[in-house]
N, C-alpha and C. Protein backbone atom coordinates (compact mmCIF):
# COMPACT_ATOMS: atom_id res chain seq x y z
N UNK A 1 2.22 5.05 -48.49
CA UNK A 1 0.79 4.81 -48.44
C UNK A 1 0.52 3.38 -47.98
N UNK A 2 -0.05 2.93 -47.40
CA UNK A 2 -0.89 1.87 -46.47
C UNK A 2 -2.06 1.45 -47.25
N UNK A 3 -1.94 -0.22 -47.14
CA UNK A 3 -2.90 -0.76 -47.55
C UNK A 3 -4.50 -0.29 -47.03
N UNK A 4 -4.20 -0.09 -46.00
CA UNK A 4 -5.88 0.09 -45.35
C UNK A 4 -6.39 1.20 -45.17
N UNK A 5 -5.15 2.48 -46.19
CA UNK A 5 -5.47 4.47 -46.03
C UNK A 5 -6.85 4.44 -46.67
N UNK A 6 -7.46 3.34 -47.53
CA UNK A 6 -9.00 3.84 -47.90
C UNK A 6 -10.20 3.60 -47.22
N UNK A 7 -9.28 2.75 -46.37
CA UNK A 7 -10.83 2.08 -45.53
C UNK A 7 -10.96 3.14 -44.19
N UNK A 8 -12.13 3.04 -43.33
CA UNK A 8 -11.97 3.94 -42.71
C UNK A 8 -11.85 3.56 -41.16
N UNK A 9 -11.72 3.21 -40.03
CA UNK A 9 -10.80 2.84 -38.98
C UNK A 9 -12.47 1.48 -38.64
N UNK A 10 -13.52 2.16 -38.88
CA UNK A 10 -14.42 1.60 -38.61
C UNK A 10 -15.01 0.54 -39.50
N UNK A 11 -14.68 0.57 -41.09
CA UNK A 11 -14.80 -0.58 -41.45
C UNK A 11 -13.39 -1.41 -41.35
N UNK A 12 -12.12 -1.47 -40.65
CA UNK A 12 -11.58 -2.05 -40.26
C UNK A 12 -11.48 -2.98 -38.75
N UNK A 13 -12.27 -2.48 -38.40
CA UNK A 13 -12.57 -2.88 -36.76
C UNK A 13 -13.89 -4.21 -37.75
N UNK A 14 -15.17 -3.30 -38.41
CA UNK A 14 -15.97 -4.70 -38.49
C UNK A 14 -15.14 -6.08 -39.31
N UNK A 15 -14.24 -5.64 -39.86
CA UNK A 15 -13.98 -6.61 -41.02
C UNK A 15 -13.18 -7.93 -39.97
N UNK A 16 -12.79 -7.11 -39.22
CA UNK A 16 -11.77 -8.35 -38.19
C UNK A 16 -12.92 -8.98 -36.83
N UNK A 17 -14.31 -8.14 -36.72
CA UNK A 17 -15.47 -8.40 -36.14
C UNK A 17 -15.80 -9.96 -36.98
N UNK A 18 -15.53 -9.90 -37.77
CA UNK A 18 -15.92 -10.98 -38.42
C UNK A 18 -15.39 -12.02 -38.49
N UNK A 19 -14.19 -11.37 -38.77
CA UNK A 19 -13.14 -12.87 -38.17
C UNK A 19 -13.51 -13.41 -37.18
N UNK A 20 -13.22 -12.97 -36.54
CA UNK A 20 -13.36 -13.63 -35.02
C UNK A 20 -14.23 -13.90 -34.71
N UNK A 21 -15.40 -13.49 -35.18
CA UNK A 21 -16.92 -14.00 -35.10
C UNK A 21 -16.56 -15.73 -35.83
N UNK A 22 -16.19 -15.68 -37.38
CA UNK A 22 -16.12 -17.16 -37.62
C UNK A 22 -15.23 -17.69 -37.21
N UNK A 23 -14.23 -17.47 -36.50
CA UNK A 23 -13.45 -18.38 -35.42
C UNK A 23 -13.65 -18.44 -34.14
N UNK A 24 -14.58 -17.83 -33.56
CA UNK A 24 -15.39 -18.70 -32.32
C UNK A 24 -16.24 -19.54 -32.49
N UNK A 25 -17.08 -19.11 -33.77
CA UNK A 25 -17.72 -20.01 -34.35
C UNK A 25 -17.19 -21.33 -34.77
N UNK A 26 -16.51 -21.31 -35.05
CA UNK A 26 -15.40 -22.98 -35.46
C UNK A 26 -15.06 -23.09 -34.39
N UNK A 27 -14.07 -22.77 -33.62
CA UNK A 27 -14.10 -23.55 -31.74
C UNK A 27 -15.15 -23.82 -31.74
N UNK A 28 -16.69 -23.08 -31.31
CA UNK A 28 -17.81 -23.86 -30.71
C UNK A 28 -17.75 -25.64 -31.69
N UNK A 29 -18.04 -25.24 -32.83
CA UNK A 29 -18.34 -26.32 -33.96
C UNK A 29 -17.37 -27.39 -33.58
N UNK A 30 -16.45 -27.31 -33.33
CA UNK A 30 -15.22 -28.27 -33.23
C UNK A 30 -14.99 -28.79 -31.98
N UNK A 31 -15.77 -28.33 -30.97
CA UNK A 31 -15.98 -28.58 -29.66
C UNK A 31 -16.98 -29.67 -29.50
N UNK A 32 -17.65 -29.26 -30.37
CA UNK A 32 -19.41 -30.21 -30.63
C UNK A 32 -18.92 -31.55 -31.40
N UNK A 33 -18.18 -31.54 -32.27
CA UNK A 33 -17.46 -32.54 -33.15
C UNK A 33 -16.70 -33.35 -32.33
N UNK A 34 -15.68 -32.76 -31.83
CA UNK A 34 -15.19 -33.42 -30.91
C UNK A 34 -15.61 -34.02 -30.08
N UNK A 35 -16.80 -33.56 -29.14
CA UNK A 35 -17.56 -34.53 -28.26
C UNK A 35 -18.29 -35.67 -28.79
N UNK A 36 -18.98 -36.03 -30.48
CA UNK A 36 -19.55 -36.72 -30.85
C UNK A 36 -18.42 -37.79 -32.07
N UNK A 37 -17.00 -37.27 -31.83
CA UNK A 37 -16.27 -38.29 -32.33
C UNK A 37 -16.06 -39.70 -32.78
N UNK A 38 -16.51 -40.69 -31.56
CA UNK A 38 -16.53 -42.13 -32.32
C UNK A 38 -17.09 -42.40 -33.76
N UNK A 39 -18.28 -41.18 -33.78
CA UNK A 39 -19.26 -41.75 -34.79
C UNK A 39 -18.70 -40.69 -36.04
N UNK A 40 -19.23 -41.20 -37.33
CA UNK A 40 -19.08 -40.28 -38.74
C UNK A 40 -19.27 -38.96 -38.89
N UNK A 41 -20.01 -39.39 -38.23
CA UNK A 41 -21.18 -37.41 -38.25
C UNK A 41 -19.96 -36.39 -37.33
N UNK A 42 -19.51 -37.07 -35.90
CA UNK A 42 -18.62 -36.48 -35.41
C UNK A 42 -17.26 -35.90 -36.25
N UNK A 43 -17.00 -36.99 -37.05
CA UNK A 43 -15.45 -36.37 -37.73
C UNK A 43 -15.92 -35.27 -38.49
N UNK A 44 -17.05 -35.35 -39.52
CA UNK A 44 -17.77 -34.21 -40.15
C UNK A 44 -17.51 -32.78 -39.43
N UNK A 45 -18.12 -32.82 -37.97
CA UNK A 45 -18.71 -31.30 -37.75
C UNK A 45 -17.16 -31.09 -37.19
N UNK A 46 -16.41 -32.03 -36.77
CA UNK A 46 -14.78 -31.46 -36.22
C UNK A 46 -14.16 -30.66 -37.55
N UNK A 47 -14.53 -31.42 -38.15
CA UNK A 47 -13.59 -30.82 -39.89
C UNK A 47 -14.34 -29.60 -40.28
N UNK A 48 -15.60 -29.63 -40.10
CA UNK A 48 -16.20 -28.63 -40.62
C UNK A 48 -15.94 -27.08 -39.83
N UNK A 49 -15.61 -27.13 -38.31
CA UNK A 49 -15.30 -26.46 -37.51
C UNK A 49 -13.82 -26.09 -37.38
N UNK A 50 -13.25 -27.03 -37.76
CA UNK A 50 -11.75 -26.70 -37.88
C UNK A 50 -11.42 -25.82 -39.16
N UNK A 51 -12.13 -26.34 -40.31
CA UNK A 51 -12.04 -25.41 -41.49
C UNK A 51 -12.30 -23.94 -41.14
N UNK A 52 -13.04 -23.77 -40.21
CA UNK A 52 -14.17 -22.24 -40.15
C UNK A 52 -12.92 -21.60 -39.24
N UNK A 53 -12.36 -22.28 -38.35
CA UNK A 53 -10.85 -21.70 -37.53
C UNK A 53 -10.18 -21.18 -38.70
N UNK A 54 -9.42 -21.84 -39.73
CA UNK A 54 -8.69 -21.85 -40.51
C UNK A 54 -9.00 -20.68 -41.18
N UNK A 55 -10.23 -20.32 -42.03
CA UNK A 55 -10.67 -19.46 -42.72
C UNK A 55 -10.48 -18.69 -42.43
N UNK A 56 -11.27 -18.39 -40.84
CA UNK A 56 -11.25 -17.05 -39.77
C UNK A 56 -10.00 -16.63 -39.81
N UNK A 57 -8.98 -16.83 -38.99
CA UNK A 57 -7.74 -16.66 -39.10
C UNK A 57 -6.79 -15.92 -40.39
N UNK A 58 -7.53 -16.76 -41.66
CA UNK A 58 -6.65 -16.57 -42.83
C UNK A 58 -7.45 -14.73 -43.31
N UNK A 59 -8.61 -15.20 -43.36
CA UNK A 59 -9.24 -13.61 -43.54
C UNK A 59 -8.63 -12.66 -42.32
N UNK A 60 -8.08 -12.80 -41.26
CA UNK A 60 -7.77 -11.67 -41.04
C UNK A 60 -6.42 -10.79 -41.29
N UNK A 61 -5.73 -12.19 -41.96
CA UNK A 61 -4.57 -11.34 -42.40
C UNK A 61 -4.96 -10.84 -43.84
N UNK A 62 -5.80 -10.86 -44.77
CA UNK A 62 -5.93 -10.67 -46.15
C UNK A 62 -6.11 -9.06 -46.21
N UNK A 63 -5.87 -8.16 -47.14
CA UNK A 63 -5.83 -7.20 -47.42
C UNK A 63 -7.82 -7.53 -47.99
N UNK A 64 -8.20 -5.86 -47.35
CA UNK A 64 -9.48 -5.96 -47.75
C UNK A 64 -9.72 -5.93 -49.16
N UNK A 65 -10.81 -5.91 -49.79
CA UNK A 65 -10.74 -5.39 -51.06
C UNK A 65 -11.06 -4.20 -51.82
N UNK A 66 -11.13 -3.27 -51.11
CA UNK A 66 -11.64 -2.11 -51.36
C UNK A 66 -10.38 -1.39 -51.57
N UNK A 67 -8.95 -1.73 -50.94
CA UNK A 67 -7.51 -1.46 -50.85
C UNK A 67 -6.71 -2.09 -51.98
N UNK A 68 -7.71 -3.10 -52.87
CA UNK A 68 -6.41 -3.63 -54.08
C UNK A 68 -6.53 -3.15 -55.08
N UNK A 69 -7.50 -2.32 -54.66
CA UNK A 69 -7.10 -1.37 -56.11
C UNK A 69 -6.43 -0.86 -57.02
């Protein structure tokens, strides 16, 4: 039996929709950071955008939760 036999093919497609939704979202963010670097505010939105990569990424390997049952 498979972690993901309860979910159904289609809430597996949105759940990784999402990922990748907040990891383009962090590239854009970290793109914007990056261009405004010298200053404080710049290191802010780089970190803040790099975190949202990180997240993205990490949620898509996580077992959903409807499966830890």
């Amino acid at each position: 039996m498979t972690d993901l036999q309860f979910l159904r093919q289609s809430e597996v497609y949105s759940l990784m929709t999402v990922s990748w939704i907040v990891t383009g979202l962090g590239i854009i963010v970290s793109l914007l950071g990056y261009y405004l670097t010298p200053s404080a505010w710049g290191y802010g939105i780089l970190g803040f955008g790099l975190a949202h990569i990180l997240l993205g990424i990490l949620d898509m390997f996580r077992a959903p939760s409807r499966s830890r049952q």
